[in-house]
PDB file of N, CA and C in Angstrom:
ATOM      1  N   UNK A   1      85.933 109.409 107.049  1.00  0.00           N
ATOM      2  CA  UNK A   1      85.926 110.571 106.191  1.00  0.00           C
ATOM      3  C   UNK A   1      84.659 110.633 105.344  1.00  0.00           C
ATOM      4  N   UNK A   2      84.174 109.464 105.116  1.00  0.00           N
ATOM      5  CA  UNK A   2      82.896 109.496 104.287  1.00  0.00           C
ATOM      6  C   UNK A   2      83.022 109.823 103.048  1.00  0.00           C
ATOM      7  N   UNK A   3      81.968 110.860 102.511  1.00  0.00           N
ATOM      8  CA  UNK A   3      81.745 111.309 101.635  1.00  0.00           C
ATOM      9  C   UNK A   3      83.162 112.499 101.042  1.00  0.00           C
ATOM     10  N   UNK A   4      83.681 113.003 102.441  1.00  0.00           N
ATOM     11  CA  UNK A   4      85.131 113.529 102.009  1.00  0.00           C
ATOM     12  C   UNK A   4      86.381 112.918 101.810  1.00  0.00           C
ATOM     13  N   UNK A   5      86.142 111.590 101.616  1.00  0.00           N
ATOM     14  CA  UNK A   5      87.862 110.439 101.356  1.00  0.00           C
ATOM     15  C   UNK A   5      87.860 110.656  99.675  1.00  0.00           C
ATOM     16  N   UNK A   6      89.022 110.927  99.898  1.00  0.00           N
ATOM     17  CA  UNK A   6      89.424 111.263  98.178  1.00  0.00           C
ATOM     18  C   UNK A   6      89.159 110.127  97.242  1.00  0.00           C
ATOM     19  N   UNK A   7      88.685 109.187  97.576  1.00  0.00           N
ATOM     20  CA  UNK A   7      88.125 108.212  96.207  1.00  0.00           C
ATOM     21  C   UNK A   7      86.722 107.656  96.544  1.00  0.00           C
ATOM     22  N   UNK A   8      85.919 108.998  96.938  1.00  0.00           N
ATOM     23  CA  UNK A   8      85.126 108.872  96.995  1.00  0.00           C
ATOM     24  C   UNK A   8      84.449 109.701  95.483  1.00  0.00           C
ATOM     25  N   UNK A   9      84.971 110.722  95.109  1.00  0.00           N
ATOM     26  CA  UNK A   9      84.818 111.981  93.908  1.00  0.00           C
ATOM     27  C   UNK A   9      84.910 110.770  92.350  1.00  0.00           C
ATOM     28  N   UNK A  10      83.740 110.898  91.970  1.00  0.00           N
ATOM     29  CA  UNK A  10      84.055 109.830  90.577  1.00  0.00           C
ATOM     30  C   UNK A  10      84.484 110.610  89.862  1.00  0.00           C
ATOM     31  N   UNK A  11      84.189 112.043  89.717  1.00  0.00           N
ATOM     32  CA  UNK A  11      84.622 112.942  88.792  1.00  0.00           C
ATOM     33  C   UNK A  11      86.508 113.136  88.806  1.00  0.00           C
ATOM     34  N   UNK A  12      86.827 113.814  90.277  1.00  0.00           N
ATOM     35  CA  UNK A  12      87.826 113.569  90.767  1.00  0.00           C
ATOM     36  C   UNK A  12      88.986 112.564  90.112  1.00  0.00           C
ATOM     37  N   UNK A  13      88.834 111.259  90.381  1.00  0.00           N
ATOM     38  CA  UNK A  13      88.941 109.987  90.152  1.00  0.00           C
ATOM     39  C   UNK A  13      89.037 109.678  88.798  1.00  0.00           C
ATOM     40  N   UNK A  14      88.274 109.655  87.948  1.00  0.00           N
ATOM     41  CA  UNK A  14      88.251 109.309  86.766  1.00  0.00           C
ATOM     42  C   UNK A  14      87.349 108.317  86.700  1.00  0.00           C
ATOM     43  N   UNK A  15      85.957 108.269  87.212  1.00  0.00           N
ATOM     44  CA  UNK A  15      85.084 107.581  87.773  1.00  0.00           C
ATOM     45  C   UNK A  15      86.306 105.868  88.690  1.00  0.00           C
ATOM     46  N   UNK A  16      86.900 106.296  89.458  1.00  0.00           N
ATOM     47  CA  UNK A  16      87.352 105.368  89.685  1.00  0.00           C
ATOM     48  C   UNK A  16      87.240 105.809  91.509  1.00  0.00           C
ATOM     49  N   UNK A  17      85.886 104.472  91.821  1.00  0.00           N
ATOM     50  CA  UNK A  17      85.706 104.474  93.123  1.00  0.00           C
ATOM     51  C   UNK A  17      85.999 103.173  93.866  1.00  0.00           C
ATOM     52  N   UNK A  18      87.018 103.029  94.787  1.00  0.00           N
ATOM     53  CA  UNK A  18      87.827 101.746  95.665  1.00  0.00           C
ATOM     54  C   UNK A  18      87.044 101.598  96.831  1.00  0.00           C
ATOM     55  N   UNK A  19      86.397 100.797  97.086  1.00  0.00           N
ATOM     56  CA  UNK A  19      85.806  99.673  98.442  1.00  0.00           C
ATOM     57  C   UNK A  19      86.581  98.742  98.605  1.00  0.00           C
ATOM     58  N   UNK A  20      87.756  98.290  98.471  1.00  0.00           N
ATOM     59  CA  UNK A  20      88.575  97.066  98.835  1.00  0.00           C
ATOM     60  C   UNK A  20      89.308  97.063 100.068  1.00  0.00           C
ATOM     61  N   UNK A  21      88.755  96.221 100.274  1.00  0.00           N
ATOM     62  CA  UNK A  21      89.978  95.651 101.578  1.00  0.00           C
ATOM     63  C   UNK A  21      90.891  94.691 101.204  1.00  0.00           C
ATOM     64  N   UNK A  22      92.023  94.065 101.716  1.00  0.00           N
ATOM     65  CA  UNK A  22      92.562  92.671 101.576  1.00  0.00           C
ATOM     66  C   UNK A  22      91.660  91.428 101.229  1.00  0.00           C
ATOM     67  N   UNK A  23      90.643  91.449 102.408  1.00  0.00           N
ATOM     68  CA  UNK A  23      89.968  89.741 102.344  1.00  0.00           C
ATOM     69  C   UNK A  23      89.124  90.352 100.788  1.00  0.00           C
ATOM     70  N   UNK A  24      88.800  91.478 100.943  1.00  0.00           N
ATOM     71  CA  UNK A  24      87.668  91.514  99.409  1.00  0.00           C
ATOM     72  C   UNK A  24      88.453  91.128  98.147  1.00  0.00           C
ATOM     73  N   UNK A  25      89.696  91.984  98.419  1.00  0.00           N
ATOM     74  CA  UNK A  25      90.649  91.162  97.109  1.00  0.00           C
ATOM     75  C   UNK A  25      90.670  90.208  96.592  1.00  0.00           C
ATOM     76  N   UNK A  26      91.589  89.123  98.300  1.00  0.00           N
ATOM     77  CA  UNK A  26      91.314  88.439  97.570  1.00  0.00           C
ATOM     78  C   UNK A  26      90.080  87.226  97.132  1.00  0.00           C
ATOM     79  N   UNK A  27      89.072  87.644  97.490  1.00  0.00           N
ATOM     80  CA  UNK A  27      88.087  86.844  97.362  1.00  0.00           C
ATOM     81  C   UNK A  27      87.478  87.303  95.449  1.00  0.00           C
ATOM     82  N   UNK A  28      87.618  88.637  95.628  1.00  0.00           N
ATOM     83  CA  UNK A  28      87.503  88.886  93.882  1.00  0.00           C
ATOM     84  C   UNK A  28      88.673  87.849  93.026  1.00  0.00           C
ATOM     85  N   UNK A  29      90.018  87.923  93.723  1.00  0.00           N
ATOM     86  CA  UNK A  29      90.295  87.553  92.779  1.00  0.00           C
ATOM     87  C   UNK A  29      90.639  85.695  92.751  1.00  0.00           C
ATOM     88  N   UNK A  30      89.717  85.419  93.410  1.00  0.00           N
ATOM     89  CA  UNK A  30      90.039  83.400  93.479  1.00  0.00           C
ATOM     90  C   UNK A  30      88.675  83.815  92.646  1.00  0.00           C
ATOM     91  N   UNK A  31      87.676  84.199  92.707  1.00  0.00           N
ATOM     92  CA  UNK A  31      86.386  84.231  91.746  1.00  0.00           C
ATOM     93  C   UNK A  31      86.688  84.534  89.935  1.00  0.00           C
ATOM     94  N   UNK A  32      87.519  85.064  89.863  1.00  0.00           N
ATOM     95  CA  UNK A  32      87.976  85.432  88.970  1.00  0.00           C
ATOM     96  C   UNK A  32      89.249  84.667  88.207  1.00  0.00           C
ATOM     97  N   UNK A  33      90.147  83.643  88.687  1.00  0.00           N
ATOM     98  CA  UNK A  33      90.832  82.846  88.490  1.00  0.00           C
ATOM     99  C   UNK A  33      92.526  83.139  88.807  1.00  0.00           C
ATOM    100  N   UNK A  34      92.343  83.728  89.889  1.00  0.00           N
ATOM    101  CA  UNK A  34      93.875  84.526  89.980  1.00  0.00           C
ATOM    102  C   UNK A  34      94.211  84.431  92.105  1.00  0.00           C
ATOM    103  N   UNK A  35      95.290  84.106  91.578  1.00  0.00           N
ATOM    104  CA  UNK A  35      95.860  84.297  93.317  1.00  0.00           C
ATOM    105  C   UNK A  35      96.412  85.605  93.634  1.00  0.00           C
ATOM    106  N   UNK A  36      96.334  86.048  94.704  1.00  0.00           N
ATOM    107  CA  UNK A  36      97.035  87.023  95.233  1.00  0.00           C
ATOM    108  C   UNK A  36      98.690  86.892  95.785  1.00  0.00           C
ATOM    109  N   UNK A  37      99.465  87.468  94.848  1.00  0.00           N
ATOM    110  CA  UNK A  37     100.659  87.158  95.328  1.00  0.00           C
ATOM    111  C   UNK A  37     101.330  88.131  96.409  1.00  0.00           C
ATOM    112  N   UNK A  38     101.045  89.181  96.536  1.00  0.00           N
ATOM    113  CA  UNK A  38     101.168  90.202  97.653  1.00  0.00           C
ATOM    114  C   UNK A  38      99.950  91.437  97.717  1.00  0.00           C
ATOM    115  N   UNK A  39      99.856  91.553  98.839  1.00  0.00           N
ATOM    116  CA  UNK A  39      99.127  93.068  99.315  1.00  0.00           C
ATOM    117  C   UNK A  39      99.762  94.259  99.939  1.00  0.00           C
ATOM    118  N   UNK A  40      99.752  95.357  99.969  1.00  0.00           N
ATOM    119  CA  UNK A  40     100.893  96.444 100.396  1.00  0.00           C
ATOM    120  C   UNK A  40      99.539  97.449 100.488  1.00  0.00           C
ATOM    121  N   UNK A  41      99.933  98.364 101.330  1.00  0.00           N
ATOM    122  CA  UNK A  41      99.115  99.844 101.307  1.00  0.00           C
ATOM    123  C   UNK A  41      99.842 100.470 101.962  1.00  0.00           C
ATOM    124  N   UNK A  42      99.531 101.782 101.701  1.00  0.00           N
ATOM    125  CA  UNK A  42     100.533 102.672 101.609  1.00  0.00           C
ATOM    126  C   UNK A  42      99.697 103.753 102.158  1.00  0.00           C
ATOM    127  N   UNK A  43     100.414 105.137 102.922  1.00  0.00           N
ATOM    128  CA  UNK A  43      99.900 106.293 103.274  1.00  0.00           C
ATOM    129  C   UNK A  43      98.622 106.201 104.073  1.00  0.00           C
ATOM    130  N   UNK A  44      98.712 107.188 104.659  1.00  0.00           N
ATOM    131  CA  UNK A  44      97.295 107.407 105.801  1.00  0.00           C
ATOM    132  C   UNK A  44      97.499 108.739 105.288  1.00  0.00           C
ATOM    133  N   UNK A  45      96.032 109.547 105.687  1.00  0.00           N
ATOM    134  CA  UNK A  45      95.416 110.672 105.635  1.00  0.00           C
ATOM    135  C   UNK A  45      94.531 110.852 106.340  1.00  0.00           C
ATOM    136  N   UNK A  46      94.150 112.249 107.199  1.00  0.00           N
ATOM    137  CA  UNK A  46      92.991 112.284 108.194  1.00  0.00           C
ATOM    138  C   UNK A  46      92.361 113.621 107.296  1.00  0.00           C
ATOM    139  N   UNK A  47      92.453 114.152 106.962  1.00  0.00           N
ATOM    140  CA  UNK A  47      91.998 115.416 106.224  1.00  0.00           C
ATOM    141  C   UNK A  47      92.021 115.596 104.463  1.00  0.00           C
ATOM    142  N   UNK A  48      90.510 115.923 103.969  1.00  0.00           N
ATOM    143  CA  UNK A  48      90.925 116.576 102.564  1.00  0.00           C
ATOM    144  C   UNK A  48      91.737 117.896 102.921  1.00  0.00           C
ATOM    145  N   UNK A  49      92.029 118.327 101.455  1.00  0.00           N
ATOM    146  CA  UNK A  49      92.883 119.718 101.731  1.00  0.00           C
ATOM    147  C   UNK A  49      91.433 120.988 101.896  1.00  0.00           C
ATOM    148  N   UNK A  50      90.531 120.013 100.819  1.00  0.00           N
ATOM    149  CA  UNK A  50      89.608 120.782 100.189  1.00  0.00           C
ATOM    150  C   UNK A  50      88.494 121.420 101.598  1.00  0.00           C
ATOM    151  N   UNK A  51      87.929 122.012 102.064  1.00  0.00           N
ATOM    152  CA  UNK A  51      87.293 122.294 103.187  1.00  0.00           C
ATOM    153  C   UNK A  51      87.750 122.061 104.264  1.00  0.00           C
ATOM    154  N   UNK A  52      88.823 122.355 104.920  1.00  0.00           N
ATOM    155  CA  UNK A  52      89.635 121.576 106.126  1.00  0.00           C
ATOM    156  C   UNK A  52      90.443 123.216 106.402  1.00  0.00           C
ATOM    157  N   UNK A  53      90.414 123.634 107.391  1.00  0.00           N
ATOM    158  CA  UNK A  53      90.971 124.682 107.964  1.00  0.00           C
ATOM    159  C   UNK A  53      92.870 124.886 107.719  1.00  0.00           C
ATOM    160  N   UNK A  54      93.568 125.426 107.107  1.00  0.00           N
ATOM    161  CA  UNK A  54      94.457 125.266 106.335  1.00  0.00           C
ATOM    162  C   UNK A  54      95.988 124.561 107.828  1.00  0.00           C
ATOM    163  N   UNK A  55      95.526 124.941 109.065  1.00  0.00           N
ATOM    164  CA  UNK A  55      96.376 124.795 110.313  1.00  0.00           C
ATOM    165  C   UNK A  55      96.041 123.451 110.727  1.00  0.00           C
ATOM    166  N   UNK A  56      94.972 123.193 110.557  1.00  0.00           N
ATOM    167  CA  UNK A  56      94.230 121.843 110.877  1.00  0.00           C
ATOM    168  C   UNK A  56      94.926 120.698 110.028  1.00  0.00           C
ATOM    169  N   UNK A  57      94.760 121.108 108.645  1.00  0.00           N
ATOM    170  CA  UNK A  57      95.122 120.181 107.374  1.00  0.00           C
ATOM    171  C   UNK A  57      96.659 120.091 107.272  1.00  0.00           C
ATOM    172  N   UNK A  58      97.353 121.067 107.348  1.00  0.00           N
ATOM    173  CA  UNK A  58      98.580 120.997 107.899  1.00  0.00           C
ATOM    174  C   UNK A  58      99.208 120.038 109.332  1.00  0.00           C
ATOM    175  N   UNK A  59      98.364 119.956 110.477  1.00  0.00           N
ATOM    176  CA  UNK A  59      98.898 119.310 111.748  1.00  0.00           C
ATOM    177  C   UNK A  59      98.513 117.667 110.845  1.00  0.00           C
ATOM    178  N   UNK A  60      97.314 117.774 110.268  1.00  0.00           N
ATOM    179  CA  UNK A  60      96.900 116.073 110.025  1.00  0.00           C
ATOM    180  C   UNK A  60      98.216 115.640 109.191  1.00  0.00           C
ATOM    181  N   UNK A  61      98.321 116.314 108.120  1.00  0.00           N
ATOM    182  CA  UNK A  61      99.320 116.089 107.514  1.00  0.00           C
ATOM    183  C   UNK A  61     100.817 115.682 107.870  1.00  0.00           C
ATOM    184  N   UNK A  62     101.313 116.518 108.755  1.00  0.00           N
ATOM    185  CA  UNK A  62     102.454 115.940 109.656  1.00  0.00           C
ATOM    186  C   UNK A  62     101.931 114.716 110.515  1.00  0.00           C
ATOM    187  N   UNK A  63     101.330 114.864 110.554  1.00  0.00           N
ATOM    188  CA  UNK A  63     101.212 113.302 111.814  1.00  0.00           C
ATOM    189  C   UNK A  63     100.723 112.157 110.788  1.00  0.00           C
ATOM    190  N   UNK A  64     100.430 112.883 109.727  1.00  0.00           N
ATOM    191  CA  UNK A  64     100.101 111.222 108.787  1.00  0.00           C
ATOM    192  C   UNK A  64     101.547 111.006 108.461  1.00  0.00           C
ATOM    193  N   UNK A  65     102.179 111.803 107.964  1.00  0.00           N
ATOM    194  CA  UNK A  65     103.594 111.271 107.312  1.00  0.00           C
ATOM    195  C   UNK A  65     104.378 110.611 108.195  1.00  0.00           C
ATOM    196  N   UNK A  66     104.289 110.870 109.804  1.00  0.00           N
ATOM    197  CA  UNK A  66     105.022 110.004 110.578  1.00  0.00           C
ATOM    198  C   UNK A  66     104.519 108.801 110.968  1.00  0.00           C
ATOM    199  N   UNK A  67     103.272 108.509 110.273  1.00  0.00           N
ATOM    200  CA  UNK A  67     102.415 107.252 110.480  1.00  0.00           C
ATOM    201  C   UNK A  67     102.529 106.448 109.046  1.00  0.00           C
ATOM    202  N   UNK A  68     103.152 106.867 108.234  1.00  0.00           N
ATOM    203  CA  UNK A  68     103.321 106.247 106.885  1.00  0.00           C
ATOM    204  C   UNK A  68     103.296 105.127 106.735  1.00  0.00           C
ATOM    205  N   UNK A  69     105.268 104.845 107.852  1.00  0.00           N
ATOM    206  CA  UNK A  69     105.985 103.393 107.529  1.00  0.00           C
ATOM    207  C   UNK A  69     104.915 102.889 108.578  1.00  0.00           C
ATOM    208  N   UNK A  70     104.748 102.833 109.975  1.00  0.00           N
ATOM    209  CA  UNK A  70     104.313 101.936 110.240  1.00  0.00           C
ATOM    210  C   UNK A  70     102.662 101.606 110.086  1.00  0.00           C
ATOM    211  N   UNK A  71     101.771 102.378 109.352  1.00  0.00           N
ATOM    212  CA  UNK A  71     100.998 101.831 108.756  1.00  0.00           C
ATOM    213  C   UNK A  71     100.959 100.944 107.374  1.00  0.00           C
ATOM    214  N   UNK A  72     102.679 101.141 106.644  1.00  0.00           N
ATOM    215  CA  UNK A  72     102.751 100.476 105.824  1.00  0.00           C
ATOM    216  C   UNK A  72     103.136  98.693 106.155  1.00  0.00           C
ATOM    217  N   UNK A  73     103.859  98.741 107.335  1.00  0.00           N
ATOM    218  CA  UNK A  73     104.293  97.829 107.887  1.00  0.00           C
ATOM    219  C   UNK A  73     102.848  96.895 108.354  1.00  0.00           C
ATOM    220  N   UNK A  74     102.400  97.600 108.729  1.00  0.00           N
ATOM    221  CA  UNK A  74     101.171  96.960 109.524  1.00  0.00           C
ATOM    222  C   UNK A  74      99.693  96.709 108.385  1.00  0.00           C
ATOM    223  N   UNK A  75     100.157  96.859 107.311  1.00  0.00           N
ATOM    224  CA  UNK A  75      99.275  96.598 106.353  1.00  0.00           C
ATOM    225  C   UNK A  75      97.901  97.507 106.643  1.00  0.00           C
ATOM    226  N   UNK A  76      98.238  98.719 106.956  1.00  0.00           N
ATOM    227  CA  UNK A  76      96.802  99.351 107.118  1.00  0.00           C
ATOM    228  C   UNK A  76      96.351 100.961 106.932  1.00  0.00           C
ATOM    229  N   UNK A  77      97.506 100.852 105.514  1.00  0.00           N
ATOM    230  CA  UNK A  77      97.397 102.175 104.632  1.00  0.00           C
ATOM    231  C   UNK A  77      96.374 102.438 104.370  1.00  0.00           C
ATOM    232  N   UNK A  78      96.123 103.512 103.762  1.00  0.00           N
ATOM    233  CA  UNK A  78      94.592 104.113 103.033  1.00  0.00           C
ATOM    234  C   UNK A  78      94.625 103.941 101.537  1.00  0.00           C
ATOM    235  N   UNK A  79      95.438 103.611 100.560  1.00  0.00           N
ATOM    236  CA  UNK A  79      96.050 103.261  99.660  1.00  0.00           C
ATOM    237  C   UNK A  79      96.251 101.549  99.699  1.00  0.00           C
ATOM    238  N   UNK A  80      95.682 101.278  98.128  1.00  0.00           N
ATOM    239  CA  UNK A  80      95.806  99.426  98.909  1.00  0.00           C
ATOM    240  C   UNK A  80      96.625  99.236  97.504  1.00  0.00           C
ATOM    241  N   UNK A  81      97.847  98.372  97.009  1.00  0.00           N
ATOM    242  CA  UNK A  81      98.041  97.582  95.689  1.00  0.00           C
ATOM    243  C   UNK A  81      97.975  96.304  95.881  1.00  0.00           C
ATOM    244  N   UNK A  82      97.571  95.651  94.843  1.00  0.00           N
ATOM    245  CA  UNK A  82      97.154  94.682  94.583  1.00  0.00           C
ATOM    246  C   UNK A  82      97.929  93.361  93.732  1.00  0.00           C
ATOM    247  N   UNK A  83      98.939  92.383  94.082  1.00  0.00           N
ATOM    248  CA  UNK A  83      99.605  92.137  92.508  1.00  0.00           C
ATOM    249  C   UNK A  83      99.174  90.092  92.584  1.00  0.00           C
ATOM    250  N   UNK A  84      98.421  90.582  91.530  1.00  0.00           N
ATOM    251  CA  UNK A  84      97.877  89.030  91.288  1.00  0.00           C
ATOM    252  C   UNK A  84      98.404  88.556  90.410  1.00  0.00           C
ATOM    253  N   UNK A  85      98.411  86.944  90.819  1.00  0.00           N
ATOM    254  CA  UNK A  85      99.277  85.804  89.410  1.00  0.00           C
ATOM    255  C   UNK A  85      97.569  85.009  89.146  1.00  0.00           C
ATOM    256  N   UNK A  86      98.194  84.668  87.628  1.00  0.00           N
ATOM    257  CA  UNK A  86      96.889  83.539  87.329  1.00  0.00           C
ATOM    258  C   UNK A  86      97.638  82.223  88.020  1.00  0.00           C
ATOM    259  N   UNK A  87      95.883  81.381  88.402  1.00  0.00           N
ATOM    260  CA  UNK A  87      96.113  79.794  88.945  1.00  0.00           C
ATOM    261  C   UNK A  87      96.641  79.030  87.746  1.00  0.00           C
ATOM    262  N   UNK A  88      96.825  78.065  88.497  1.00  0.00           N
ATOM    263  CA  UNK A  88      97.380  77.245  87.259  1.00  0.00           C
ATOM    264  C   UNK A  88      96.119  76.341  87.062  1.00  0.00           C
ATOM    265  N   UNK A  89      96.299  76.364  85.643  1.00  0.00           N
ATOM    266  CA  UNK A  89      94.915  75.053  85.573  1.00  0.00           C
ATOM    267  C   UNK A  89      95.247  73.598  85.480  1.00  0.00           C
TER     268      UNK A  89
END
């Protein structure tokens, strides 16, 4: 999607722009002093709404929602959470 993936817009966003994957996680967060206790992502999307032909954005849309669970299953949402514990020292 590039420059059209919705967290790509800092304005949008609230200057809040995501490059993470899993391994980046958790590699931020052993640098940082924290384990990763689970990873989850959630939702797929093939289309903004914003410039996308309204029949077009509509078909992506149905076929993402039936790709939800098992992209959630399969860890390979477009949406990532993150829930870290501190190490023990």
């Amino acid at each position: 999607m590039g420059s059209r993936w919705d967290y790509f817009d800092m304005a949008k966003d609230g200057g809040h722009i995501s490059f993470f994957s899993p391994a980046s996680v958790r590699r931020l967060a052993a640098s940082c002093g924290y384990a990763v206790a689970r990873i989850e992502t959630a939702r797929v999307k093939f289309h903004e709404k914003t410039g996308t032909a309204p029949w077009l954005y509509t078909a992506g849309k149905i076929v993402a929602e039936l790709l939800n669970v098992p992209a959630r299953i399969a860890g390979k949402g477009h949406d990532l959470l993150a829930y870290l514990r501190t190490m023990p020292r």
